[in-house]
Protein backbone atom coordinates (compact mmCIF):
# COMPACT_ATOMS: atom_id res chain seq x y z
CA UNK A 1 0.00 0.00 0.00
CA UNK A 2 1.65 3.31 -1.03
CA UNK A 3 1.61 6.28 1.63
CA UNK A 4 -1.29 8.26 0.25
CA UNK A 5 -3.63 5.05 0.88
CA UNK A 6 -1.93 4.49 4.02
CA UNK A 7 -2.92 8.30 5.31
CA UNK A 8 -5.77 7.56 3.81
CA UNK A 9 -6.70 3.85 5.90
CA UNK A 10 -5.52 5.94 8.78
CA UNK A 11 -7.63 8.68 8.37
CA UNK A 12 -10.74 6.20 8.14
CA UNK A 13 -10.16 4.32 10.99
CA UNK A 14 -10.38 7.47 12.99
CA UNK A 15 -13.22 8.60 11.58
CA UNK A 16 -15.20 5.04 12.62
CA UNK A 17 -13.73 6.06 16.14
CA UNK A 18 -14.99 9.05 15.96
CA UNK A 19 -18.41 8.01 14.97
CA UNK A 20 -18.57 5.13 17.14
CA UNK A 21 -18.05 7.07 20.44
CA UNK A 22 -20.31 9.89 19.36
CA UNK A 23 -23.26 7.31 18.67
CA UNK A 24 -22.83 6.20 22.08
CA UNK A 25 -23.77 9.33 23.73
CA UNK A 26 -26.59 11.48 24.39
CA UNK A 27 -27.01 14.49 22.12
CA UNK A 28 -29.58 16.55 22.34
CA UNK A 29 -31.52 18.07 19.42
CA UNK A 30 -30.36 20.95 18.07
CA UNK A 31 -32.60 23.78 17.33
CA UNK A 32 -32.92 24.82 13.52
CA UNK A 33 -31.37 28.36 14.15
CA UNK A 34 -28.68 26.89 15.65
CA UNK A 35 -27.95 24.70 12.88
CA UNK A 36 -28.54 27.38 10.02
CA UNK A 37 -26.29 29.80 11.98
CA UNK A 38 -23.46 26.68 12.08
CA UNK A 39 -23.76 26.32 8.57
CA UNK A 40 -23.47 29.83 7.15
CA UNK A 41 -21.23 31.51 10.37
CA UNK A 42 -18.75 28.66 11.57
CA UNK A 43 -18.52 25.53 9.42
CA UNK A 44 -17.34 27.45 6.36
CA UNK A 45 -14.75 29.17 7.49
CA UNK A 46 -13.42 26.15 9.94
CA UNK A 47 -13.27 24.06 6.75
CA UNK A 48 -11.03 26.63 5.16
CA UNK A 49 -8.83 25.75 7.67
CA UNK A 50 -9.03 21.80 7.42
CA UNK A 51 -12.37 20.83 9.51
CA UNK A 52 -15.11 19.70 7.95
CA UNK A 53 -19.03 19.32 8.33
CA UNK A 54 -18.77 15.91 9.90
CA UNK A 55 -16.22 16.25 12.98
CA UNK A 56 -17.54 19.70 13.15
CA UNK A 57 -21.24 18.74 13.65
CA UNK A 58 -20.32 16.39 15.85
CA UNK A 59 -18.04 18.36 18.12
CA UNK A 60 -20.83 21.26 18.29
CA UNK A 61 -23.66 19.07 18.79
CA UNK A 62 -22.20 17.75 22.12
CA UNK A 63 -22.52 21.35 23.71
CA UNK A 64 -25.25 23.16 21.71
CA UNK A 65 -26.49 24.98 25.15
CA UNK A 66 -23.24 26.23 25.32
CA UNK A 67 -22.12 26.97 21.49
CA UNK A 68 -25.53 28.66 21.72
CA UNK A 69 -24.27 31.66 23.17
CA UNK A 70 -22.61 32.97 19.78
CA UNK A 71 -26.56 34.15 18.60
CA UNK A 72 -27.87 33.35 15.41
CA UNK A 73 -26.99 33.85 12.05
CA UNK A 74 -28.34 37.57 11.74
CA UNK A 75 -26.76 38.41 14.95
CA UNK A 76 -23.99 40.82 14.88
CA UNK A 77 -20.63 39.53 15.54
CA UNK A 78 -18.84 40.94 18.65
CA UNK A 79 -16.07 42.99 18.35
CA UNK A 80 -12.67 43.10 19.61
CA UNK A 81 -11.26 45.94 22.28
CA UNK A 82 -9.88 48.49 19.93
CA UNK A 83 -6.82 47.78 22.08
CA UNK A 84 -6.89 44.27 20.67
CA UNK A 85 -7.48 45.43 16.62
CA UNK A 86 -4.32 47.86 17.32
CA UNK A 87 -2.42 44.83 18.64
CA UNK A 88 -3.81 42.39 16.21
CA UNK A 89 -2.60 45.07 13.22
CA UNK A 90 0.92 45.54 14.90
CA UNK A 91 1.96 41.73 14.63
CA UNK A 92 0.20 41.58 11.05
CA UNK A 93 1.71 44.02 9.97
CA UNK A 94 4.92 43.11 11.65
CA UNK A 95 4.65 40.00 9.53
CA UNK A 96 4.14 41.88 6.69
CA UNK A 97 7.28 44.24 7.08
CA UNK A 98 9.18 40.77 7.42
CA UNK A 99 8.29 39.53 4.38
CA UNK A 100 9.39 43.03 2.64
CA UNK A 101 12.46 43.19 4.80
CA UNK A 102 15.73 41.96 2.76
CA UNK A 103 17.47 42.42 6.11
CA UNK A 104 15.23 39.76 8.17
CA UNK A 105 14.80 42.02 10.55
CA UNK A 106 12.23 44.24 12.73
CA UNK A 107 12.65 47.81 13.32
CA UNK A 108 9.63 49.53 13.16
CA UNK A 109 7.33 48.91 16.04
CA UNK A 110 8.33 49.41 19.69
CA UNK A 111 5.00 48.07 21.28
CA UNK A 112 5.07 44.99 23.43
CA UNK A 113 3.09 42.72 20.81
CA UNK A 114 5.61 43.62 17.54
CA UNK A 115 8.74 43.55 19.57
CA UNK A 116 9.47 40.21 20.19
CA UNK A 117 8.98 39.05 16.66
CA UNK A 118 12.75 38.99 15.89
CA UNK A 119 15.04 36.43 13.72
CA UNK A 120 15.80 36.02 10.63
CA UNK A 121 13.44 35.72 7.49
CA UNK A 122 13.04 32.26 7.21
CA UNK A 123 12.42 31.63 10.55
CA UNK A 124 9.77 33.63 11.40
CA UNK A 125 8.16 31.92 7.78
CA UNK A 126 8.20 28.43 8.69
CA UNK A 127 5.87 26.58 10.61
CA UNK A 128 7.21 26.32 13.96
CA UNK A 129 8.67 29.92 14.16
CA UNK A 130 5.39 31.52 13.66
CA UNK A 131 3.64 29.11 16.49
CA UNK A 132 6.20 29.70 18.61
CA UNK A 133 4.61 33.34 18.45
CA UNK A 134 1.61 32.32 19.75
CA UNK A 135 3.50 31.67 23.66
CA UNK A 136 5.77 35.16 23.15
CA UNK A 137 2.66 37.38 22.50
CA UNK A 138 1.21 37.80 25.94
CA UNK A 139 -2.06 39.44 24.41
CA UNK A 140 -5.64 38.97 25.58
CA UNK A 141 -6.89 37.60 22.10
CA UNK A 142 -4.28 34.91 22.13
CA UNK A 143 -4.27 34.05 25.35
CA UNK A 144 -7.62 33.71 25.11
CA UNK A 145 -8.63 30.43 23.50
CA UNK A 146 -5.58 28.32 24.85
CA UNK A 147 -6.58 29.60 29.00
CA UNK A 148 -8.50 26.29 29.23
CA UNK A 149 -8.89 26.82 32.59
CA UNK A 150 -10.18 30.37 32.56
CA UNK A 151 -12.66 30.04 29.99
CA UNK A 152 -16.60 30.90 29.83
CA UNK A 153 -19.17 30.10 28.88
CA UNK A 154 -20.08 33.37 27.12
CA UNK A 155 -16.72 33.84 25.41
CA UNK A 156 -17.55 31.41 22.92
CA UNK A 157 -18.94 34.79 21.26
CA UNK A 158 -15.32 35.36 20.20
CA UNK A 159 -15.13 32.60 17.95
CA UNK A 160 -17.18 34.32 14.93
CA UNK A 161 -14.89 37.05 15.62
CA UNK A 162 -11.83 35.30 14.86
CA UNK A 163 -13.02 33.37 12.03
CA UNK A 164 -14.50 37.04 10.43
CA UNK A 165 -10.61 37.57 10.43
CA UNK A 166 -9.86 34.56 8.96
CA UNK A 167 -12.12 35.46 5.94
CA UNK A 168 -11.05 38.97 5.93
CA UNK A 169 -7.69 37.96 5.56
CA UNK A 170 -5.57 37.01 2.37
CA UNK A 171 -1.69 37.31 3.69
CA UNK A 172 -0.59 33.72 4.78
CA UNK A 173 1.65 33.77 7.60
CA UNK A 174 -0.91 35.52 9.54
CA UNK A 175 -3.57 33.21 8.24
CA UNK A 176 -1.56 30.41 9.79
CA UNK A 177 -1.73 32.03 13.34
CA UNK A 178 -5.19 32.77 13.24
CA UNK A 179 -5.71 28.79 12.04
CA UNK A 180 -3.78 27.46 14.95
CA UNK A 181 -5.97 30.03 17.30
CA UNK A 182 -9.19 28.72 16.45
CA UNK A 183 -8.06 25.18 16.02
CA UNK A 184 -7.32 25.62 19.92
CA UNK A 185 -10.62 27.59 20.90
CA UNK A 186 -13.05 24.62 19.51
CA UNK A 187 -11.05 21.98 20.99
CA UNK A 188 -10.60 23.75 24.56
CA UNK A 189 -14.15 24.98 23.93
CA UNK A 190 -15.79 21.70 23.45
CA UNK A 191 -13.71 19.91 25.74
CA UNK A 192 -14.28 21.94 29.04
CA UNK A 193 -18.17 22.66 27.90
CA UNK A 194 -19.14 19.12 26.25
CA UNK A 195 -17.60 17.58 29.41
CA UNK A 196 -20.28 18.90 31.59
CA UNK A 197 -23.01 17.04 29.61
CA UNK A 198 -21.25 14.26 28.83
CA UNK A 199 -18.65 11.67 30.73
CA UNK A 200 -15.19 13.31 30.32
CA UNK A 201 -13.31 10.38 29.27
CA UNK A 202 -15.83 10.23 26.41
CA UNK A 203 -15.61 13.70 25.51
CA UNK A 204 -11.76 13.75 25.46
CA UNK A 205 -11.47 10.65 23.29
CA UNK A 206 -14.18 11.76 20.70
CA UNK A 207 -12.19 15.00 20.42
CA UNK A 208 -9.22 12.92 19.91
CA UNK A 209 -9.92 10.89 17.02
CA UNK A 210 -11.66 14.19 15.56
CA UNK A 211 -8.59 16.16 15.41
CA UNK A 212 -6.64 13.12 14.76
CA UNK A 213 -8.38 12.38 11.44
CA UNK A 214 -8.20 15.99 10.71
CA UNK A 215 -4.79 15.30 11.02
CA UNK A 216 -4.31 12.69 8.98
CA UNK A 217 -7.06 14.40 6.13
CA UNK A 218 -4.58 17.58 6.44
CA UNK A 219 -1.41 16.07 6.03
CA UNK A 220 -2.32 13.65 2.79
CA UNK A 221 -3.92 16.55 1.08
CA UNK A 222 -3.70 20.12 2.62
CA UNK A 223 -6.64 22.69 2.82
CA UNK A 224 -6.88 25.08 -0.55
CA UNK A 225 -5.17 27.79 -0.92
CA UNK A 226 -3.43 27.11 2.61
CA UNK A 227 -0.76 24.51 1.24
CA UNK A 228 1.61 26.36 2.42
CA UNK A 229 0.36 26.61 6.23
CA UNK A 230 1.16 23.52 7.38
CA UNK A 231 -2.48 22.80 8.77
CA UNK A 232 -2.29 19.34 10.14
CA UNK A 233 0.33 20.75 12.99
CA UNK A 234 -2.60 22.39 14.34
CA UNK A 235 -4.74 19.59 15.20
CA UNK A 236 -1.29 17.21 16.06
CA UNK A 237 0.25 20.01 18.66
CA UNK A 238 -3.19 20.08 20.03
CA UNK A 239 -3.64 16.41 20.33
CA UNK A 240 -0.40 16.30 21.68
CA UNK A 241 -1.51 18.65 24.68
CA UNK A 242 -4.35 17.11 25.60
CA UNK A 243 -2.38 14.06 26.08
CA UNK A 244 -0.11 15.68 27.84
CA UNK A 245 -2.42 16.88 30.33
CA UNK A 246 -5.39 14.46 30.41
CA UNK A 247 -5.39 10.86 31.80
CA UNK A 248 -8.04 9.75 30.16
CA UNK A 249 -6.38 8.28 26.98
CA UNK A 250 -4.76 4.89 27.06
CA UNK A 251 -2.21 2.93 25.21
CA UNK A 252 -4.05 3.17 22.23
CA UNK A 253 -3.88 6.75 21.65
CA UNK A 254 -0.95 7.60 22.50
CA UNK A 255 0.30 4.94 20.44
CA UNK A 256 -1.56 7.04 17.68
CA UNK A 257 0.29 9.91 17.94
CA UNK A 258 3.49 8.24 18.10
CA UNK A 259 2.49 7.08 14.23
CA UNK A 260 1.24 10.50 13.08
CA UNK A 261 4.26 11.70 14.31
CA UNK A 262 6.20 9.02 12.64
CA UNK A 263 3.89 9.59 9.50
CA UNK A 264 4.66 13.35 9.07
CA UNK A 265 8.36 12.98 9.68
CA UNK A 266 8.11 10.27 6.33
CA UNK A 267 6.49 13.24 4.65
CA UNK A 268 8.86 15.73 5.84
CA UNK A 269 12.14 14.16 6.37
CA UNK A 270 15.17 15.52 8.06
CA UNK A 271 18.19 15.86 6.28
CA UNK A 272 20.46 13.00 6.52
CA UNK A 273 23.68 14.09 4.94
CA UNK A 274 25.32 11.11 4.69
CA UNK A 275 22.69 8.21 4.11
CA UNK A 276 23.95 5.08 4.45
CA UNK A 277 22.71 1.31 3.65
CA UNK A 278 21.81 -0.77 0.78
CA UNK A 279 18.49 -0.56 -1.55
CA UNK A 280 15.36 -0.38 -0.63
CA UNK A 281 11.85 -0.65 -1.37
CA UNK A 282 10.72 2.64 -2.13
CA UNK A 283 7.95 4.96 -2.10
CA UNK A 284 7.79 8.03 -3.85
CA UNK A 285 4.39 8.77 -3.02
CA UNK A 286 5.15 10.01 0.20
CA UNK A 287 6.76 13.15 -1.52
CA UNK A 288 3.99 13.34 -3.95
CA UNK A 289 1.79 14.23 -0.95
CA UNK A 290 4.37 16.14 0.39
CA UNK A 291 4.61 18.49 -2.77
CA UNK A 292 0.99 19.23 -2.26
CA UNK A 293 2.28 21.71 0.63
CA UNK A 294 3.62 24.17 -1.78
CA UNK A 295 6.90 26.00 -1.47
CA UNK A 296 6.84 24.36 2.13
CA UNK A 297 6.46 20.89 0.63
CA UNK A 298 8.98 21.68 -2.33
CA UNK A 299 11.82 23.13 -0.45
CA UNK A 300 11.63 19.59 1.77
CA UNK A 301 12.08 17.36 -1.28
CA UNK A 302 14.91 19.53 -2.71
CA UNK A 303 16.90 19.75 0.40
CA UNK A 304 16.57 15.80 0.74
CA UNK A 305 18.29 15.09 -2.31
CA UNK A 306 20.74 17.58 -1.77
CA UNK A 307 19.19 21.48 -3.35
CA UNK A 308 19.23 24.20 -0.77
CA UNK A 309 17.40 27.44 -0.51
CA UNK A 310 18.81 28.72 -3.38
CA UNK A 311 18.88 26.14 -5.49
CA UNK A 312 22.58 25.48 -5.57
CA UNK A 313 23.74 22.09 -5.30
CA UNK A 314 25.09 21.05 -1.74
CA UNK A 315 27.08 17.17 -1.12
CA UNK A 316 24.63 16.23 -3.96
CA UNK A 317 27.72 14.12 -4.85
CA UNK A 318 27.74 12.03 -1.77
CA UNK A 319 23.91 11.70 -1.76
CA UNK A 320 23.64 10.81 -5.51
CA UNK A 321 25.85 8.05 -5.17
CA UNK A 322 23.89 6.36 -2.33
CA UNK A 323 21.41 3.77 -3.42
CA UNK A 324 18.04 4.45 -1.13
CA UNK A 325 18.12 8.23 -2.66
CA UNK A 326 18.72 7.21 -6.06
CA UNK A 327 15.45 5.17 -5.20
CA UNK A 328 13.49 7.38 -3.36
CA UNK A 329 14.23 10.24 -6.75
CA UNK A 330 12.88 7.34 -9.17
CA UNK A 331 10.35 6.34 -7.05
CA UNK A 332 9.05 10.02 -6.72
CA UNK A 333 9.93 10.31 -10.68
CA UNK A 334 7.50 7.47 -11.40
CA UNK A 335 4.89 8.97 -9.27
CA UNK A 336 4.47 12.18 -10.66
CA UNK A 337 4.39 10.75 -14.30
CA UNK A 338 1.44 8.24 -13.18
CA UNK A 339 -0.02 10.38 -10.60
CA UNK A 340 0.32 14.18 -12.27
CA UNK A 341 -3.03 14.14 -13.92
CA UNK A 342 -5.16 13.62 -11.02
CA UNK A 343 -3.65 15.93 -8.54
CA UNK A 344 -4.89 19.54 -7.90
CA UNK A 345 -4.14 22.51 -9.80
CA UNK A 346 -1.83 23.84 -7.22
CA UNK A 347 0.28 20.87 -6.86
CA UNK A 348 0.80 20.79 -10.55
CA UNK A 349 2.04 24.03 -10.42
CA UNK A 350 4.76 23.01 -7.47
CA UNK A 351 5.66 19.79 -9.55
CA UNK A 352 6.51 22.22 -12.42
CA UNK A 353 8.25 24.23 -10.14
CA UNK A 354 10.26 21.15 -8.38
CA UNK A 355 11.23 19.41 -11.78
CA UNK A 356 12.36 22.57 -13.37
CA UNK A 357 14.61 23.16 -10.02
CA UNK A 358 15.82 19.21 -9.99
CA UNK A 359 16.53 19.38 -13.82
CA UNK A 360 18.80 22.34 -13.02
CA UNK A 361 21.15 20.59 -10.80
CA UNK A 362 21.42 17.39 -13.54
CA UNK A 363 24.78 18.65 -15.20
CA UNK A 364 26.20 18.35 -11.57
CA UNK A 365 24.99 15.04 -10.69
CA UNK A 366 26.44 13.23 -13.70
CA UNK A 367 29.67 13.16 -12.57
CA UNK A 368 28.89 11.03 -9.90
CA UNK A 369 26.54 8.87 -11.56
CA UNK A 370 26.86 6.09 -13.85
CA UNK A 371 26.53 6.48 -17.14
CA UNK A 372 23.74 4.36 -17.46
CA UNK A 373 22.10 5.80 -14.77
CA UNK A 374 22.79 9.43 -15.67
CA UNK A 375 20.66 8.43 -18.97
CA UNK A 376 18.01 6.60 -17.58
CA UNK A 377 17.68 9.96 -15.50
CA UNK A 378 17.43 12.25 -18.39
CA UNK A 379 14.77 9.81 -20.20
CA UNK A 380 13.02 10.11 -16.87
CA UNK A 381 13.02 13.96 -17.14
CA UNK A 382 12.35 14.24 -20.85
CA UNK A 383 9.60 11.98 -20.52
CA UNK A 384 7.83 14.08 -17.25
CA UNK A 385 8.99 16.95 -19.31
CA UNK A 386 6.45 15.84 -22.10
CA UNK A 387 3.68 15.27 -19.31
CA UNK A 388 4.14 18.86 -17.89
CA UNK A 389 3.98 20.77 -21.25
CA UNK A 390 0.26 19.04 -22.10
């Protein structure tokens, strides 16, 4: 089974989970308003971000007396403290003056929320970097949604709020912080609020195999037009909390996240400079799903057979001359020329992208390749080459 139906199988058998634990409890009816105002107010925006319509019903059907509180469809949405918008607009456009900034640097603001977003360029662009935002901005509307222990009932009335940003807002990086926000606010949400109508060890669980076949739905193909966001961190960093702090999961899951962690370190592998051993069987679909998270997706493939940043070749010798990466490169090869036509119109454009910057390195990898492999290589490329110009 190749790693796309494996993420796939995986994904399922959380789902059934999922279902099974939420058919054994006792959910009230929900009132129509409540459901129109769900499906027009919340569930399309939290499926922009990788939910969808049935872990979300489930999750706010468990606590409808308390979800309640956000008001109906045609009620206004709640506004932040002007305090907060000024804040909110300081680390936006903080992140915005780092994308602009050929020195990778902040200078501009001197207010507490800009100030500690320091580093250089690509760190505050990856993943991690901008999360680790999210515990150096000591701001109400961040703090907010992670205080498990402080929240109320009523402040589920934020939530609109933050996803109204999320639709208001087109630059990326600040897209991904808002994501990981309200990832956090319906799990702590449903988890403190669900819990008081329902047994707590059932509540955590069903909001465990939720997120985790969010996760696995994420990471095999990423939400649109938020490739680049790394979305299935969200729900795996907040699984990971909850397991941290709750003692109601068992061997089971926590043997779970020790294979979606496993899982998304096949997709996004660390760099091993000097791989070592003997042929394997390979897989190449597991970077065909990881080149459907964009640039983020791309620049892991390159750097694991050997392209940096910018695109210059670095020990691509010593790589190129070790049989499990001149497997894993066919492998992926043969992928993309059987798999090409049935992936989304983003991904094509990343597996142009990719090819044109692993053709560009070819003149330096035939000295250290056979000769018969150097031309099986370039048939490989000529023929993808072909497939990418239809």
């Amino acid at each position: 089974m190749d790693f796309d139906n494996r993420l796939r199988v995986y994904e399922n058998t959380a789902r059934r989970r999922y279902r099974q634990i939420l058919n054994s409890l006792s959910v009230e009816k929900q009132p129509g308003w409540f459901d129109r105002m769900l499906s027009r107010r919340i569930f399309p925006t939290l499926n922009r971000i990788g939910f969808d319509d049935p872990v979300s019903k489930g999750l706010f059907g468990t606590a409808p007396s308390s979800w309640s509180l956000m008001g109906s469809a045609n009620d206004k949405i709640i506004a932040f403290h002007p305090k907060i918008n000024q804040e909110i607009e300081e680390v936006r456009q903080g992140l915005k003056l780092k994308i602009g900034n050929p020195n990778g640097t902040y200078s501009r603001f001197t207010g507490s929320a800009s100030t500690v977003i320091s580093g250089t360029l690509n760190e505050n662009l990856s993943p991690d970097r901008l999360f680790d935002l999210l515990d150096e901005i000591a701001t109400p509307w961040i703090v907010l949604p992670r205080a498990f222990r402080f929240l109320k009932k009523h402040q589920c009335r934020y939530l609109p709020a933050y996803l109204a940003t999320i639709n208001r807002e087109t630059r990326e990086s600040f897209l991904m912080l808002f994501s990981r926000i309200s990832v956090e606010f319906v799990g702590n949400f449903s988890l403190k609020f669900a819990a008081g109508c329902h047994q707590p060890d059932q509540i955590t669980k069903l909001l465990f195999y939720g997120y985790t076949a969010l996760f696995w739905k994420t990471l095999r193909c990423p939400p649109q037009n938020l490739e680049n966001s790394a979305a299935f961190d969200n729900f795996l960093n907040w699984i990971s909390r909850l397991a941290r702090k709750n003692d109601y999961l068992g061997k089971a899951e926590l043997k779970s996240i020790d294979r979606m962690k496993k899982m998304k370190k096949t997709a996004f592998p660390t760099i091993t400079v000097n791989p070592s051993g003997g042929p394997r069987r390979t897989d190449g679909s597991r970077f065909m799903v990881t080149l459907r998270h964009g640039y983020l997706g791309m620049a892991t493939v390159l750097r694991y057979f050997g392209i940096d940043q910018l695109l210059e070749t670095r020990q691509i010798g010593n790589r190129f001359q070790c049989p499990p990466i001149q497997n894993d490169l066919h492998g992926l090869l043969h992928t993309i020329q059987t798999n090409y036509h049935l992936e989304s119109k983003r991904t094509k454009e990343t597996i142009k992208q990719f090819i044109d910057h692993l053709r560009s390195t070819s003149e330096a990898m035939q000295p250290y390749l056979q000769q018969t492999e150097g031309a099986f290589l370039n048939r490989r490329f000529n023929n993808i080459q072909i497939l990418l110009n239809k």
